[in-house]
N, C-alpha and C. Protein backbone atom coordinates (compact mmCIF):
# COMPACT_ATOMS: atom_id res chain seq x y z
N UNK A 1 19.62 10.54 3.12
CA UNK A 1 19.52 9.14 2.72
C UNK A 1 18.81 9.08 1.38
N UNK A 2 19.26 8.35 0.68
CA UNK A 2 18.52 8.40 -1.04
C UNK A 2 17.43 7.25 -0.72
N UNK A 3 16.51 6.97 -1.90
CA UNK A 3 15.72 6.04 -1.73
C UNK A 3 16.72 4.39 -1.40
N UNK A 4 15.88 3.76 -0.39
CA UNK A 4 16.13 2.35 -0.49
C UNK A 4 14.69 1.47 -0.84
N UNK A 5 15.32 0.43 -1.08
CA UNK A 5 14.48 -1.02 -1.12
C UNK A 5 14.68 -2.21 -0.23
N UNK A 6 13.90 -2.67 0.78
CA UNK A 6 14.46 -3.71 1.26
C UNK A 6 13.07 -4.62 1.36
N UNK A 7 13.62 -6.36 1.32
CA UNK A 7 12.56 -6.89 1.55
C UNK A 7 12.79 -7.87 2.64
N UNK A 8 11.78 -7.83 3.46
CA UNK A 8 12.29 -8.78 5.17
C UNK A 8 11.30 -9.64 4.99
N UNK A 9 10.79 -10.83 5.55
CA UNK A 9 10.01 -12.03 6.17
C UNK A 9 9.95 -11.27 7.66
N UNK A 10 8.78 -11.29 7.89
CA UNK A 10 8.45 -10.22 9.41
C UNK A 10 7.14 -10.14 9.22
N UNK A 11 6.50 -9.96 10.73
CA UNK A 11 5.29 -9.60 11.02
C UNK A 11 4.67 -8.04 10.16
N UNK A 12 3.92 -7.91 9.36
CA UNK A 12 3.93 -6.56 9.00
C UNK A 12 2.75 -5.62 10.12
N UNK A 13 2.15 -6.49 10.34
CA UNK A 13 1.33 -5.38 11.54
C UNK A 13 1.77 -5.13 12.87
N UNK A 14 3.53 -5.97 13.16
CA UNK A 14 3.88 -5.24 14.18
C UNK A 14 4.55 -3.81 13.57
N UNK A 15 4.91 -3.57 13.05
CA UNK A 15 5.79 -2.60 12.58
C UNK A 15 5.19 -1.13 12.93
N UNK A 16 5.74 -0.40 13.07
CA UNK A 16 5.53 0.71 13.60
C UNK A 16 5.17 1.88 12.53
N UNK A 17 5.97 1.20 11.24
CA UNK A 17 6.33 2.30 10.04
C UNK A 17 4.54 2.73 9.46
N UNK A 18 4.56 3.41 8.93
CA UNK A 18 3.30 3.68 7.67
C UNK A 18 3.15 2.04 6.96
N UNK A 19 2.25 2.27 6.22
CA UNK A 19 1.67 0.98 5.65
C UNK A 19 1.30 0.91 4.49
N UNK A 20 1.07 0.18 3.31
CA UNK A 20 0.55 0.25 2.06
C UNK A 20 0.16 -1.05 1.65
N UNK A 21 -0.81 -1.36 0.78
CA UNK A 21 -1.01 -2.74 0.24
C UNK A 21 -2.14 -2.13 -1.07
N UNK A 22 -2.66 -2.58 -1.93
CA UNK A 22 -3.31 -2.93 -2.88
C UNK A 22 -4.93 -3.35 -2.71
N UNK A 23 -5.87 -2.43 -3.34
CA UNK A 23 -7.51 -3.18 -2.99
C UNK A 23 -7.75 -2.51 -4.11
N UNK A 24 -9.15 -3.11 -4.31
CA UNK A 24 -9.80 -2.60 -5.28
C UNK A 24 -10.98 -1.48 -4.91
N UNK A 25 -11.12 -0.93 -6.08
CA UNK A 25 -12.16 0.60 -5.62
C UNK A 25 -13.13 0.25 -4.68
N UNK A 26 -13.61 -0.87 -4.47
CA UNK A 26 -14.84 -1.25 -3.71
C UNK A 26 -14.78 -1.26 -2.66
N UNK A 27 -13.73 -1.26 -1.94
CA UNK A 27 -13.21 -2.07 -0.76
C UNK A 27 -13.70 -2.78 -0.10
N UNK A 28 -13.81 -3.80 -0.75
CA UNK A 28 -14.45 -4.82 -0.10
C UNK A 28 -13.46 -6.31 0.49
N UNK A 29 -12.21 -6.27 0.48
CA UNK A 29 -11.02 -6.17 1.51
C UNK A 29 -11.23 -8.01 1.65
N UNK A 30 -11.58 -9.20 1.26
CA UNK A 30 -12.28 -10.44 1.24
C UNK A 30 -11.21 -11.63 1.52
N UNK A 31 -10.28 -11.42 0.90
CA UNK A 31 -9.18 -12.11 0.67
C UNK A 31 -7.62 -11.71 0.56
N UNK A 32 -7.09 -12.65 1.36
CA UNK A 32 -5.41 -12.63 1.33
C UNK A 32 -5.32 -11.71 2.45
N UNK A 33 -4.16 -10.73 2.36
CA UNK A 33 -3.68 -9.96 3.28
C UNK A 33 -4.54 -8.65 3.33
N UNK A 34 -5.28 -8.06 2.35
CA UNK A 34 -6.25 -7.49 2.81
C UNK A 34 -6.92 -7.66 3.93
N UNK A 35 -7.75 -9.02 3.69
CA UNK A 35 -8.19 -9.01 5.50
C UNK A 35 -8.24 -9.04 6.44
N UNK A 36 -6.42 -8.64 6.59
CA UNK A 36 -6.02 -8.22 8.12
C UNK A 36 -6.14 -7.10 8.34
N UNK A 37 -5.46 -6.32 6.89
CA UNK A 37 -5.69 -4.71 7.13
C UNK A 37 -6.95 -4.67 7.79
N UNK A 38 -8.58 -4.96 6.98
CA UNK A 38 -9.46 -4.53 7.37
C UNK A 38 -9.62 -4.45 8.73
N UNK A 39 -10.22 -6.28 9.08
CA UNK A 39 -9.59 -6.10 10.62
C UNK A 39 -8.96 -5.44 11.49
N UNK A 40 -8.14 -5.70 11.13
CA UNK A 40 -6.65 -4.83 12.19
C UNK A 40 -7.27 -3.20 12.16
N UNK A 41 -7.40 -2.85 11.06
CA UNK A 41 -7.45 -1.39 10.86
C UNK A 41 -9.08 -0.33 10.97
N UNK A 42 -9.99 -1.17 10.19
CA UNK A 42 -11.17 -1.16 10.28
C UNK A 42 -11.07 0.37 9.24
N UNK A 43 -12.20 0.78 9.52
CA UNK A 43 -12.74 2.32 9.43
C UNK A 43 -13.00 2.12 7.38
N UNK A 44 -13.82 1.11 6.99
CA UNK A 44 -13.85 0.52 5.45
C UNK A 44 -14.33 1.87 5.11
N UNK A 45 -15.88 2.43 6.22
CA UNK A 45 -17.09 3.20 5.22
C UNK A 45 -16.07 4.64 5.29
N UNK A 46 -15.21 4.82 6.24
CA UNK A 46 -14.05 5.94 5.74
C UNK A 46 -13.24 5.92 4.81
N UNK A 47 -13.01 4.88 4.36
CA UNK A 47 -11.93 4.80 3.22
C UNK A 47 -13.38 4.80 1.54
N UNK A 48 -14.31 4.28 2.40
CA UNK A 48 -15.14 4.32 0.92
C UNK A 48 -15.63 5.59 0.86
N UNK A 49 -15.71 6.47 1.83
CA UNK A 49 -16.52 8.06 1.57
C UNK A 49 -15.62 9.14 1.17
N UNK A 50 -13.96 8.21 0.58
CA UNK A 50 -13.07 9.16 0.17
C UNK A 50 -12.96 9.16 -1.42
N UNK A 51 -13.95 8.23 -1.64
CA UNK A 51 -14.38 7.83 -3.06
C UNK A 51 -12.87 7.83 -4.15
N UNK A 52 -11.91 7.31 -3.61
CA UNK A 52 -11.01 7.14 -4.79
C UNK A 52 -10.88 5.90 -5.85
N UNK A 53 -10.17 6.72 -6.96
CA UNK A 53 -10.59 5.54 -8.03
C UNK A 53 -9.52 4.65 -8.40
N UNK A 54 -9.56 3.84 -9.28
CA UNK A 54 -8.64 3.13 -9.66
C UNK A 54 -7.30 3.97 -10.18
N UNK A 55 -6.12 3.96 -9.47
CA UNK A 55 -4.96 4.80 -9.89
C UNK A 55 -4.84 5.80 -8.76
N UNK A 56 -5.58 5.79 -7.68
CA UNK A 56 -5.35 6.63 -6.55
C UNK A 56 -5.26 5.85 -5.29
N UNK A 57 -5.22 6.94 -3.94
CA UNK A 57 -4.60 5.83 -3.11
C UNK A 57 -5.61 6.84 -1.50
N UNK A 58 -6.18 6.05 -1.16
CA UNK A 58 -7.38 6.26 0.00
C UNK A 58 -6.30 6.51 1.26
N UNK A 59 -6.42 7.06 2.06
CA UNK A 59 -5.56 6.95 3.87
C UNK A 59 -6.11 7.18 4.68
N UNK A 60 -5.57 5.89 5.38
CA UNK A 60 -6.46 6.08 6.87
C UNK A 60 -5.12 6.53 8.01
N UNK A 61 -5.35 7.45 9.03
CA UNK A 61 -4.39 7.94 10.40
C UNK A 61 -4.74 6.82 10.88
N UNK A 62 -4.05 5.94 11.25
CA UNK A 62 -3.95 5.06 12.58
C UNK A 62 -3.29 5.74 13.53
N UNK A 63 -4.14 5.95 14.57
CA UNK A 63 -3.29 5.76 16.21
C UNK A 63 -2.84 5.21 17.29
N UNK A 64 -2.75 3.43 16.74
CA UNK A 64 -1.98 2.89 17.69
C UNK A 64 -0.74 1.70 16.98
N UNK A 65 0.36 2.24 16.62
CA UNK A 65 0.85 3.64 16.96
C UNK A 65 0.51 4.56 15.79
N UNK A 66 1.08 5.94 16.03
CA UNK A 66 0.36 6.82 15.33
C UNK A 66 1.22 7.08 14.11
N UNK A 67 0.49 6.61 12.77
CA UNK A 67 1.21 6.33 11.50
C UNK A 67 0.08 6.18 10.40
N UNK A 68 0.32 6.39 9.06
CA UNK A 68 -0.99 6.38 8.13
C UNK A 68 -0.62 4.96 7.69
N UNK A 69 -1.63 4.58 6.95
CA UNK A 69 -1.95 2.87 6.44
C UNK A 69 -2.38 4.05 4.99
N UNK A 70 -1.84 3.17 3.83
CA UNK A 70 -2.01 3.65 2.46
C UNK A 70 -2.92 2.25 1.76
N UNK A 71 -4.10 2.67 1.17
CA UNK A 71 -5.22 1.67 0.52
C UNK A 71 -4.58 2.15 -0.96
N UNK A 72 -3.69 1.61 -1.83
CA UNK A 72 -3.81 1.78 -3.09
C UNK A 72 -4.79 1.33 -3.67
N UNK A 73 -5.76 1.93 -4.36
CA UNK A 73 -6.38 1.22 -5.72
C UNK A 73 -5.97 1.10 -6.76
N UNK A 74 -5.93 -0.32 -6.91
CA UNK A 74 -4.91 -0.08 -8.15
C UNK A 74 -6.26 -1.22 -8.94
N UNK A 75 -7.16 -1.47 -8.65
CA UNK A 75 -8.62 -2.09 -9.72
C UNK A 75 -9.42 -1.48 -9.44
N UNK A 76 -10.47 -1.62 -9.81
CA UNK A 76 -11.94 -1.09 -10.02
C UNK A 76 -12.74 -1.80 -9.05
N UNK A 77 -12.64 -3.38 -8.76
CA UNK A 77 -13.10 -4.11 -7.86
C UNK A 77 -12.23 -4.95 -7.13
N UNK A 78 -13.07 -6.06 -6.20
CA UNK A 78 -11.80 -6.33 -5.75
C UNK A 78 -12.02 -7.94 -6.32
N UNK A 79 -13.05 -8.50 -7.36
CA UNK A 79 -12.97 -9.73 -7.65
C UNK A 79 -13.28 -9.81 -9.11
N UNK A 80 -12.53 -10.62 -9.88
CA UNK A 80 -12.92 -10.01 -11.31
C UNK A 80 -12.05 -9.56 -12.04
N UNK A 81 -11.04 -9.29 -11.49
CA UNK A 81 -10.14 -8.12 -12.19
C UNK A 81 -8.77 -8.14 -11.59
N UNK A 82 -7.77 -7.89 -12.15
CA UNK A 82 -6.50 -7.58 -11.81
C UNK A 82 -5.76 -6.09 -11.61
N UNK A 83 -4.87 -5.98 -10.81
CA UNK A 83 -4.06 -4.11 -11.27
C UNK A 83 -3.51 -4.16 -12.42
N UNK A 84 -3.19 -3.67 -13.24
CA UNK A 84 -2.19 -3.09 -13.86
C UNK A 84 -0.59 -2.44 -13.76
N UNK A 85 0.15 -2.43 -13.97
CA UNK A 85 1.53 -1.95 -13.69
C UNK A 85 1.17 -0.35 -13.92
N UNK A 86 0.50 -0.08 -15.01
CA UNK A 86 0.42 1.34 -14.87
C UNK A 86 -0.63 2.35 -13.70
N UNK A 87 -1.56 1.23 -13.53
CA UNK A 87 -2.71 1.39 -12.10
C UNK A 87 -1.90 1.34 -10.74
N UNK A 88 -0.80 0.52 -10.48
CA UNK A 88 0.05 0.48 -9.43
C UNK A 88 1.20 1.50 -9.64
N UNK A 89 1.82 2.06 -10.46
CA UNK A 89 2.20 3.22 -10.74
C UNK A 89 1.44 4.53 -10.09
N UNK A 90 0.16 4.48 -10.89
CA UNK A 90 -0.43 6.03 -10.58
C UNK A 90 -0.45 5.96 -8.82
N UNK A 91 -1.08 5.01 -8.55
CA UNK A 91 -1.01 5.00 -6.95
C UNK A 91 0.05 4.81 -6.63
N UNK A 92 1.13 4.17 -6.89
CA UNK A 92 2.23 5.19 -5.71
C UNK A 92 2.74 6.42 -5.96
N UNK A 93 2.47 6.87 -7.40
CA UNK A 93 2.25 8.62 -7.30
C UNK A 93 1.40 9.23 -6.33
N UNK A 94 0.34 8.37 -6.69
CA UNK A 94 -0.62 8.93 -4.95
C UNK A 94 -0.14 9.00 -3.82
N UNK A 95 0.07 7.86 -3.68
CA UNK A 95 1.07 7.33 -2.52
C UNK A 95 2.08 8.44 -1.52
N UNK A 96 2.96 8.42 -2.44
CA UNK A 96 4.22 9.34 -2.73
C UNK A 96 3.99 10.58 -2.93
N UNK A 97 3.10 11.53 -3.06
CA UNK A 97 2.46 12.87 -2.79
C UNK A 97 2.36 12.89 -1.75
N UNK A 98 0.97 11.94 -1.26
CA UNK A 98 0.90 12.34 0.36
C UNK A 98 2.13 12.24 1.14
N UNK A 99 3.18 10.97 1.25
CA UNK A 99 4.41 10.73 1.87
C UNK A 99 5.28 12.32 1.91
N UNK A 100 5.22 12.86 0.66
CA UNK A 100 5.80 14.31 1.05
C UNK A 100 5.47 15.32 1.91
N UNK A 101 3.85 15.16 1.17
CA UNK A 101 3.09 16.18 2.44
C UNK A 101 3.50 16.07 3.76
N UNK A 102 3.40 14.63 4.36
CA UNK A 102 2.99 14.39 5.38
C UNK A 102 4.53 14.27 6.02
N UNK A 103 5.61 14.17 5.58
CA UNK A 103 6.91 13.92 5.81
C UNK A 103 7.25 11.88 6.18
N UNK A 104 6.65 11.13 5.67
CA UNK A 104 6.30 9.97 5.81
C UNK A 104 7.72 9.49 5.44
N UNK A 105 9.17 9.24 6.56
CA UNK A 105 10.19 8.40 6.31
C UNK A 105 9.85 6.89 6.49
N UNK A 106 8.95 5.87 5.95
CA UNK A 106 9.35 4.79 5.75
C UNK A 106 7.90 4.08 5.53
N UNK A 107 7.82 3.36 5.12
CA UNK A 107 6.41 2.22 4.29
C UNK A 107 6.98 0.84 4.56
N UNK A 108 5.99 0.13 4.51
CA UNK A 108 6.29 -1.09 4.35
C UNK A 108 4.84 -1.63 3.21
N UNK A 109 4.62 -2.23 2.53
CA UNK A 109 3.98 -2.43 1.64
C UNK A 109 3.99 -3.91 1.01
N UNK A 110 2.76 -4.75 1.11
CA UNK A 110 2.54 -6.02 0.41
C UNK A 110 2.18 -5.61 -1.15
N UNK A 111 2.31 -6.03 -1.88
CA UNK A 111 1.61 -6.08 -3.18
C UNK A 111 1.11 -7.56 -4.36
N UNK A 112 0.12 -7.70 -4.86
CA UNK A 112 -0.45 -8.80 -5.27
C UNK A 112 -0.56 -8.69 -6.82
N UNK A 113 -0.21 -10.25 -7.36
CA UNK A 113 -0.62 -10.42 -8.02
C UNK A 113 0.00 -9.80 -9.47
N UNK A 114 1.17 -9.00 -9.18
CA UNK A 114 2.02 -8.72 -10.14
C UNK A 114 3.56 -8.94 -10.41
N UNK A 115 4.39 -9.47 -11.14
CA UNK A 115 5.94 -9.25 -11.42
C UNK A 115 6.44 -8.76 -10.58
N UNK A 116 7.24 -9.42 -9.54
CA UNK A 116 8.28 -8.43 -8.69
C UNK A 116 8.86 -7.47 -9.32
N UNK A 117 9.84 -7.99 -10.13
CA UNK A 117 10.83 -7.65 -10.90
C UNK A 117 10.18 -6.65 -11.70
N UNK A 118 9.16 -6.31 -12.09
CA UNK A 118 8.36 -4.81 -12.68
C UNK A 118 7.94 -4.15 -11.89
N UNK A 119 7.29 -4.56 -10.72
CA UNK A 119 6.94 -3.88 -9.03
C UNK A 119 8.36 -3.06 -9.18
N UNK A 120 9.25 -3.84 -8.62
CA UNK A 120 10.30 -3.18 -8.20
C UNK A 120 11.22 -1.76 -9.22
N UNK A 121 10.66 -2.22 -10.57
CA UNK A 121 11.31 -1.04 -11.29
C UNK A 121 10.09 0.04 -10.97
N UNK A 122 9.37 -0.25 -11.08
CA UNK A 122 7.85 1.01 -10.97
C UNK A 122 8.37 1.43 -9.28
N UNK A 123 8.57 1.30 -8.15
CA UNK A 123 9.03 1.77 -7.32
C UNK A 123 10.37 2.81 -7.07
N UNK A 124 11.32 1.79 -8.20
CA UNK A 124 12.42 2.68 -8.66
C UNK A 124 11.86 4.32 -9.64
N UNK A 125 10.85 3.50 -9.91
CA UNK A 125 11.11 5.01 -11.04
C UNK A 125 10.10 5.90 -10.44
N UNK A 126 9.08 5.81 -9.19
CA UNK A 126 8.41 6.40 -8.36
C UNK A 126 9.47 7.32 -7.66
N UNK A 127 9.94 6.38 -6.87
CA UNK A 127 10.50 7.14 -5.48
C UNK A 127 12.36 7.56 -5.67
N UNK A 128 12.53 7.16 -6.93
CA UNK A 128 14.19 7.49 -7.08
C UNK A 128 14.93 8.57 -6.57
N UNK A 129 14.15 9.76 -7.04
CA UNK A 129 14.68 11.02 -6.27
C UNK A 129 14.16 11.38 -4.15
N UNK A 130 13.58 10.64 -4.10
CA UNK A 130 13.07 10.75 -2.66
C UNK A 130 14.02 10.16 -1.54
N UNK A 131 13.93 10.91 -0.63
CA UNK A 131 14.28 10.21 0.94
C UNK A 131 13.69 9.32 1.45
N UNK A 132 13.76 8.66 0.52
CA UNK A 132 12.57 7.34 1.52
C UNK A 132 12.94 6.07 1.46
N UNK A 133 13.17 5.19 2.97
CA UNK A 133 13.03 3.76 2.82
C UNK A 133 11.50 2.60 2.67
N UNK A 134 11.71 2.09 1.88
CA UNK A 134 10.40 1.16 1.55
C UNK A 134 10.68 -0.22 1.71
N UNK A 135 9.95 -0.70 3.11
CA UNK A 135 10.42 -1.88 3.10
C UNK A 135 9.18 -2.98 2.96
N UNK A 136 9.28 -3.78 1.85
CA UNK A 136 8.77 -4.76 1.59
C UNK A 136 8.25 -5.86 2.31
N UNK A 137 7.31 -6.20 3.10
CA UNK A 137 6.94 -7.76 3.54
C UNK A 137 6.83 -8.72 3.18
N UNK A 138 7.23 -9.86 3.07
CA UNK A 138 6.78 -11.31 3.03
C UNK A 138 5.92 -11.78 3.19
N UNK A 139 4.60 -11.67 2.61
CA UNK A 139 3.23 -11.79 3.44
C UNK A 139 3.23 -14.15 3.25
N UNK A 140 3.40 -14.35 4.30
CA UNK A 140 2.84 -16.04 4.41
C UNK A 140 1.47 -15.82 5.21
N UNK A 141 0.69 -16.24 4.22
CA UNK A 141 -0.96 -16.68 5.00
C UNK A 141 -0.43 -17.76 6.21
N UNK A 142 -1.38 -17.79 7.46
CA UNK A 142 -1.16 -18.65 8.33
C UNK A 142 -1.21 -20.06 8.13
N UNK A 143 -0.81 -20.94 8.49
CA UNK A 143 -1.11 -22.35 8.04
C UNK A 143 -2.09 -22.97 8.77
C-alpha cells in the first residue's frame, strides 16, 4: 500500500490506531485538544524526562489498547508562540523514524494552528515513499 491521506469527523480517542498531535517543549498540554491527550493519556513527567526539543517528537506506549501516542514538538512553549512549517516537518521526520522502527501501519493526528493545504504538502513530502495510512481528525471542541 503506498502512502495515503484521509480526513474523517470521528471520535479520535476511540480509535485504536497510533496517535499524534502538536505541543510545545514544555508540555504543559492547557488548551484545545491537547487536554484530552493529557488526560486521557497522562504520564506528562515521562514525556518531559525525554527532554525533546522543538523539531522532535516525545512517545508515550499506551496500553489500552496497545499503540504509541506521538507528542510532536513543534514550539518551544506551549503559550507565546506558534510551530513553524519547518518545526512540524522535522517532527514528523521524528515521527516517521520511530513509525519505521516500530512498524507503526497507521496514525491519526490533529494539528494546530497552521495551513492545511501546507500541512498536507509537508506530510506528502514526509511520508511519500512509506507504507503508511495517516488519517486525519476533525477535532470539534464540545459545545
Amino acid at each position: 500500500m503506498p502512502f495515503a491521506l484521509k480526513t474523517i469527523n470521528g471520535d479520535l480517542f476511540s480509535s485504536k490506531d497510533a496517535l499524534a498531535h502538536c505541543v510545545g517543549a514544555d508540555f504543559r498540554m492547557g488548551m484545545g485538544i491537547a487536554v484530552k491527550f493529557r488526560d486521557f493519556f497522562g504520564q506528562v513527567d515521562y514525556l518531559k524526562k525525554q527532554n525533546v526539543q522543538k523539531g522532535g517528537c516525545a512517545v508515550l506506549k499506551a496500553t489500552k489498547p496497545d499503540r504509541y501516542i506521538y507528542y510532536m514538538v513543534t514550539k518551544e512553549r506551549s503559550s507565546g508562540c506558534y510551530p513553524t512549517y519547518e518545526s512540524l516537518e522535522s517532527s514528523l521526520k521524528a515521527m516517521r523514524n520511530h513509525m519505521i522502527e516500530n512498524n507503526i501501519p497507521q496514525i491519526g493526528c490533529g494539528l494546530d494552528r497552521l495551513q492545511w493545504p501546507e500541512v498536507v504538502d509537508r506530510l506528502h513530502r514526509v511520508f511519500e515513499n512509506d507504507d503508511v495510512e495517516i488519517t486525519v481528525y476533525k477535532y470539534s471542541p464540545p459545545k
